[in-house]
Protein backbone atom coordinates (compact mmCIF):
# COMPACT_ATOMS: atom_id res chain seq x y z
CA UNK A 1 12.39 95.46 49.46
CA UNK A 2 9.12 96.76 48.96
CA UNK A 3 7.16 97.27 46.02
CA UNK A 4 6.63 99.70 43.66
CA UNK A 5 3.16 101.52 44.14
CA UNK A 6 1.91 103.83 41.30
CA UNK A 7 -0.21 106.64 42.26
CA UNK A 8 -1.69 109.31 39.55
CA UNK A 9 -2.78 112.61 40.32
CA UNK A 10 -4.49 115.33 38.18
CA UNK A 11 -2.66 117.85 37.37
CA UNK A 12 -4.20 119.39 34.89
CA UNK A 13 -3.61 115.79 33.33
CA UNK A 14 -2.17 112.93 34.92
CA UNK A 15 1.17 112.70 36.75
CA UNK A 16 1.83 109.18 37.08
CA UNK A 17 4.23 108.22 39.89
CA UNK A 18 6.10 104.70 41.13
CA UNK A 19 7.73 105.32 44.27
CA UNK A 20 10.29 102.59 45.50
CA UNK A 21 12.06 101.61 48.64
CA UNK A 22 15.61 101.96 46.49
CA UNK A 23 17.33 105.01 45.15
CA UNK A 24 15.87 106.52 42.19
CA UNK A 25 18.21 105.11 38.79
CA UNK A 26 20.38 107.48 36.98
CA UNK A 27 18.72 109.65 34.27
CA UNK A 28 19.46 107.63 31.24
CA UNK A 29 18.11 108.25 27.33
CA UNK A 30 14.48 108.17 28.22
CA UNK A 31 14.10 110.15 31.65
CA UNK A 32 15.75 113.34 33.77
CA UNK A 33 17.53 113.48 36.96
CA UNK A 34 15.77 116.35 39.73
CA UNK A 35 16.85 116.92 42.75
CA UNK A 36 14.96 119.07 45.50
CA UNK A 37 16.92 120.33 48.32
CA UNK A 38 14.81 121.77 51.04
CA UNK A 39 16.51 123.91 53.88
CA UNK A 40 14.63 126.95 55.76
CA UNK A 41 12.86 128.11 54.28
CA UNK A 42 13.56 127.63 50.46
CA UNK A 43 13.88 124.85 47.82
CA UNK A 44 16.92 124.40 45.66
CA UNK A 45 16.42 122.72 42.53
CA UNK A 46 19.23 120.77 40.77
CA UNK A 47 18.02 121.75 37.22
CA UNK A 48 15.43 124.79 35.98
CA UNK A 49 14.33 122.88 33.37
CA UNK A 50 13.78 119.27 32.70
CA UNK A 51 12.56 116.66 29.78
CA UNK A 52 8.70 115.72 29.60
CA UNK A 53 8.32 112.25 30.79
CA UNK A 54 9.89 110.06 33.17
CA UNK A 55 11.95 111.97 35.64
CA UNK A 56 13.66 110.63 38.71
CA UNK A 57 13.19 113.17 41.88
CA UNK A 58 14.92 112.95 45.11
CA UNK A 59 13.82 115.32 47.61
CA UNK A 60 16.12 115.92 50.48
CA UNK A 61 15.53 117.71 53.84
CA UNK A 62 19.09 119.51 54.03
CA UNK A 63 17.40 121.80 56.78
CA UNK A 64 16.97 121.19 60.59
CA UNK A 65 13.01 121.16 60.74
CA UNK A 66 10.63 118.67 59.17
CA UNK A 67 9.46 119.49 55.60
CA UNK A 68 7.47 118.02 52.57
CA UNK A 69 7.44 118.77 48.99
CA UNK A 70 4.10 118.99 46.86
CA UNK A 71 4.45 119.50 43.09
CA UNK A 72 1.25 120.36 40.67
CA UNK A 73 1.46 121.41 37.11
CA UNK A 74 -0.09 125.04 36.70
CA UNK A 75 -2.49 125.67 39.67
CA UNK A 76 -5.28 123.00 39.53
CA UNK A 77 -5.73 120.16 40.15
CA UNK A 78 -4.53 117.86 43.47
CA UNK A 79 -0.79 118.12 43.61
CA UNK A 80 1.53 115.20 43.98
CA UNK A 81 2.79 114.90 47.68
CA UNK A 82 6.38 113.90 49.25
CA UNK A 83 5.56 113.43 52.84
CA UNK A 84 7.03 114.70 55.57
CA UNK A 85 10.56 114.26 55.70
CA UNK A 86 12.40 114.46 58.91
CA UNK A 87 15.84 116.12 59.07
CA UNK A 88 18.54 114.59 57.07
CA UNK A 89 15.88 111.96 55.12
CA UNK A 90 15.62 111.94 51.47
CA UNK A 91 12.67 110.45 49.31
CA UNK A 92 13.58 108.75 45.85
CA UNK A 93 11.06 108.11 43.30
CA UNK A 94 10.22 108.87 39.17
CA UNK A 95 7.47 111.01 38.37
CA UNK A 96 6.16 111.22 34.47
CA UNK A 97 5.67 115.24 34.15
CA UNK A 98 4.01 116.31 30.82
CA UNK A 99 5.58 120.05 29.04
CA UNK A 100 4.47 123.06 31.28
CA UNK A 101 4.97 124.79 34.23
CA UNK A 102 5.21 123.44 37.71
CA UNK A 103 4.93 124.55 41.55
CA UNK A 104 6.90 123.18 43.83
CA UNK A 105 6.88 124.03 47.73
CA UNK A 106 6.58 122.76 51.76
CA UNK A 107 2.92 122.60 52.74
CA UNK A 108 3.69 122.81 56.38
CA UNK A 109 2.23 125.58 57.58
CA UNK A 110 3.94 129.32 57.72
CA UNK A 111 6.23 127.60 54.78
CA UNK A 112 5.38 129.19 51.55
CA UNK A 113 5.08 132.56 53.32
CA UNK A 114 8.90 132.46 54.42
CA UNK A 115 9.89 131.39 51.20
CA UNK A 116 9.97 128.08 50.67
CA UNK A 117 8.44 127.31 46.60
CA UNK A 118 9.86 127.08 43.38
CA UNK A 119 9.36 127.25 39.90
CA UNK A 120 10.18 123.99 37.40
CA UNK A 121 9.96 123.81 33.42
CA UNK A 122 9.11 120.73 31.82
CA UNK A 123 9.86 121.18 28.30
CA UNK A 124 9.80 118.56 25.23
C-alpha cells in the first residue's frame, strides 16, 4: 500500500489534500462524500453542495477519452489537480474545502470549450 502524501494548494487559502492508494472512506459525521463523473465533454457531480472540511472525492473517467479534473476555490490561486485519468480509471482521495464557491473542469485542451466544468458549493 502506499502512503498517504499531503499536498496544499492556494486557493484563495489552503486546500489541504491526502491522497491514498485505497478507496476514499464513507462520508461519516465529520466529512462529505463527492463524486465527479467525467464523460465528453461534461462533469457530473454527485452533490451541488457539500460541507466545509474534509470531503472524500472520487473522480471517475466514465467517458472514452483521457481526462483530468482541476478544482480551485473562486478564480485564483493554483488549483488542485487529478491527473490524467485513462478510460474507465477512477482517483480516490479527501480534500479539506473551506465555504465558497468552486470550479471544477478537464484541463486537456479543447475541454472547457465543449463543455466540460462545473460549479460546487461548499457551505458550513
Amino acid at each position: 500500500m502506499l502512503a498517504a502524501a499531503a499536498l496544499a494548494i492556494a486557493a484563495g487559502g489552503s486546500t489541504a489534500v491526502a491522497q491514498t492508494a485505497t478507496p476514499a472512506h464513507k462520508a461519516g459525521a465529520n466529512s462529505t462524500a463527492l463524486q465527479v463523473t467525467e464523460v465528453e465533454y461534461r462533469l457530473m457531480l454527485s452533490e451541488a453542495v457539500v460541507k466545509a472540511g474534509p470531503v472524500s472525492l472520487e473522480a471517475i473517467d466514465a467517458g472514452m477519452d483521457p481526462h483530468d479534473l482541476r478544482l480551485r476555490r473562486g478564480n485564483v490561486g493554483a488549483p488542485f489537480a487529478v491527473q490524467t485519468l485513462s478510460p474507465g480509471a477512477r482517483w480516490d482521495g479527501v480534500v479539506t474545502l473551506r465555504p465558497g464557491i468552486y470550479h471544477l473542469w478537464c484541463s486537456l485542451p479543447g475541454h472547457w470549450k465543449l463543455g466540460m466544468h462545473a460549479t460546487l458549493r461548499v457551505v458550513r
